[in-house]
N, C-alpha and C. Protein backbone atom coordinates (compact mmCIF):
# COMPACT_ATOMS: atom_id res chain seq x y z
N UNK A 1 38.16 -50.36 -16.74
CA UNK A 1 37.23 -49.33 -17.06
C UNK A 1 37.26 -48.31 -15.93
N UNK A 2 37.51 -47.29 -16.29
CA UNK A 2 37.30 -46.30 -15.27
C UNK A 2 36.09 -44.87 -15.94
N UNK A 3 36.02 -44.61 -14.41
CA UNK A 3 35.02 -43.13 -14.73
C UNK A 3 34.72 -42.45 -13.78
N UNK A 4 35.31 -40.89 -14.01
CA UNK A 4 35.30 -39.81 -13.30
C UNK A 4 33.82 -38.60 -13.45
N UNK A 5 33.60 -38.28 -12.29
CA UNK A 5 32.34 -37.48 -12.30
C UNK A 5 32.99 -36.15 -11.19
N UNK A 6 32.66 -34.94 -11.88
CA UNK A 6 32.96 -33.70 -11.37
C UNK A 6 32.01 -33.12 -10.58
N UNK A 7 31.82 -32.55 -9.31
CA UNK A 7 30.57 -32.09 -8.72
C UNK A 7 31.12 -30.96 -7.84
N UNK A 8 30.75 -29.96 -7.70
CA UNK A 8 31.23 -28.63 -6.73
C UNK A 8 32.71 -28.47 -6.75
N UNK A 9 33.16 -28.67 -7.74
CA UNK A 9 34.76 -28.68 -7.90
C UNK A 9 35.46 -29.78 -7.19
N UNK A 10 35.22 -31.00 -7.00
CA UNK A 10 35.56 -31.96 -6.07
C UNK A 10 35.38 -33.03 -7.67
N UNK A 11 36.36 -34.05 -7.36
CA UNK A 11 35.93 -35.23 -8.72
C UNK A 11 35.97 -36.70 -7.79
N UNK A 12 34.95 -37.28 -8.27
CA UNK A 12 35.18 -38.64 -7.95
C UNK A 12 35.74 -39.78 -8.67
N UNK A 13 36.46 -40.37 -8.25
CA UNK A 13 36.87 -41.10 -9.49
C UNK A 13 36.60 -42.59 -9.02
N UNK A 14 36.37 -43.51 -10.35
CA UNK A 14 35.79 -44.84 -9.68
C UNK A 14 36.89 -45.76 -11.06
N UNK A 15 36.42 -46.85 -10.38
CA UNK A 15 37.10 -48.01 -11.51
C UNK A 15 36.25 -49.25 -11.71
N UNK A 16 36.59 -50.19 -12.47
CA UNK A 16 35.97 -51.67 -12.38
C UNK A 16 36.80 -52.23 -13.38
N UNK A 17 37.30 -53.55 -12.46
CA UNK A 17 38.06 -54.10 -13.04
C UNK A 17 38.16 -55.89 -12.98
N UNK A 18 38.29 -56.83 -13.72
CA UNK A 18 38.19 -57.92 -14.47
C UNK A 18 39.18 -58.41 -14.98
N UNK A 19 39.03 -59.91 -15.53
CA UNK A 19 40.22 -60.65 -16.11
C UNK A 19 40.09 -60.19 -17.52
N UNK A 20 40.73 -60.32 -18.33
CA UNK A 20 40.40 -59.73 -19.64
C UNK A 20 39.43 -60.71 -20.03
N UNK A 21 39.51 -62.08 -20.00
CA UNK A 21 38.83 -63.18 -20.37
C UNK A 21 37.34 -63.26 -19.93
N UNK A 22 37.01 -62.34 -18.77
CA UNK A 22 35.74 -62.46 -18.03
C UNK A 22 34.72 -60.92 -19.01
N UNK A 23 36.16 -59.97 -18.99
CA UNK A 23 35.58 -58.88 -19.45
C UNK A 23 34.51 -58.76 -20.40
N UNK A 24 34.11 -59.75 -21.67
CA UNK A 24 32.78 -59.11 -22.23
C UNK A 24 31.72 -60.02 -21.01
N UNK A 25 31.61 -60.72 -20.09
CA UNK A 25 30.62 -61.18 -19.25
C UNK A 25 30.16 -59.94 -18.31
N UNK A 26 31.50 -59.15 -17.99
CA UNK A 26 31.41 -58.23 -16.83
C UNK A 26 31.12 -56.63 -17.45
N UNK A 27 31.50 -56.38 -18.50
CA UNK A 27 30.98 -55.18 -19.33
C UNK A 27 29.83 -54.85 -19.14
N UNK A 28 29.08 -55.47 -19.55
CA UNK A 28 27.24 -54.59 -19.22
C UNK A 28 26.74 -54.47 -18.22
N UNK A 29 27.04 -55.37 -16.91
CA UNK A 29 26.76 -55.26 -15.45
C UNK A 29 27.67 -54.30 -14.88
N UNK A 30 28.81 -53.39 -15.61
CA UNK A 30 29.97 -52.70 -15.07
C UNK A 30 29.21 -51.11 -15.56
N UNK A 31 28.96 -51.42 -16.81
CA UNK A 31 28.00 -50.07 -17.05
C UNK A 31 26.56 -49.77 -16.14
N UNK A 32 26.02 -50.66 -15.98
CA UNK A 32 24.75 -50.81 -15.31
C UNK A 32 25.33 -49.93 -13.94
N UNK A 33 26.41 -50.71 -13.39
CA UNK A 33 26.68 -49.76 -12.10
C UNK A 33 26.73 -48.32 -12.12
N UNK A 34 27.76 -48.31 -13.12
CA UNK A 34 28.19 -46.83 -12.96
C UNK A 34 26.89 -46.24 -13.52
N UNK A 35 26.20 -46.17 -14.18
CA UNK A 35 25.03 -45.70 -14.76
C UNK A 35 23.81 -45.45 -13.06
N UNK A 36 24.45 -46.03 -12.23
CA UNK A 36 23.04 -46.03 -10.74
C UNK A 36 24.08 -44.79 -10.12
N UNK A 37 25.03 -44.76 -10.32
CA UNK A 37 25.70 -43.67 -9.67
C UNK A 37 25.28 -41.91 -9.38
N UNK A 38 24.92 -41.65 -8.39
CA UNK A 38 24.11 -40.44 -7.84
C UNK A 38 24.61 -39.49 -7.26
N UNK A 39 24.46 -38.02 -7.51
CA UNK A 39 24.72 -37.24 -6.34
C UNK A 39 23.69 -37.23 -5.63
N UNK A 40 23.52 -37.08 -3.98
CA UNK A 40 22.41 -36.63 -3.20
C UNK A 40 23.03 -35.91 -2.28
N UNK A 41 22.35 -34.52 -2.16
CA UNK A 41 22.76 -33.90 -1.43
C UNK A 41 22.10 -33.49 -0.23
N UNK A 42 22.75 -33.46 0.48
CA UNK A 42 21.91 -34.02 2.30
C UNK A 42 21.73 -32.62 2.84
N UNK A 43 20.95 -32.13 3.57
CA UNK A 43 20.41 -31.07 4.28
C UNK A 43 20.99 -31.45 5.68
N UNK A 44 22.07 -30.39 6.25
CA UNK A 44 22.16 -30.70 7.24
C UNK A 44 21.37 -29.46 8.26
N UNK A 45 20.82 -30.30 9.81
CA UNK A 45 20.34 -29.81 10.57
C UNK A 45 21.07 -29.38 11.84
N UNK A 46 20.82 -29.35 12.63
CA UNK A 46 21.15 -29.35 14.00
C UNK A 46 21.72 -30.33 14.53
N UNK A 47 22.71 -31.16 14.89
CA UNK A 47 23.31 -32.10 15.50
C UNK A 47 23.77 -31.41 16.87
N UNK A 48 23.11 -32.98 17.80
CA UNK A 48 23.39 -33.04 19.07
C UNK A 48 24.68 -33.38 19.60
């Protein structure tokens, strides 16, 4: 399973991957992940 997300012209690309035999166990916990997946975008300040 893979899945790509586009953000400021930059792409991330991710994967998850399994035995085929495990795969319907690992399917809904594989979506669950990618589904928490976030942009946050950080304010940068002043560094010392």
């Amino acid at each position: 399973m893979k899945f790509f997300l586009e953000f400021e012209e930059k792409t991330l690309m991710g994967t998850f991957s399994c035995l085929y035999k495990d795969y319907e166990d690992w399917r809904d916990v594989a979506y669950q992940v990618i589904n928490t997946v976030r942009v946050v975008k950080e304010e940068r300040g002043d560094e010392d």
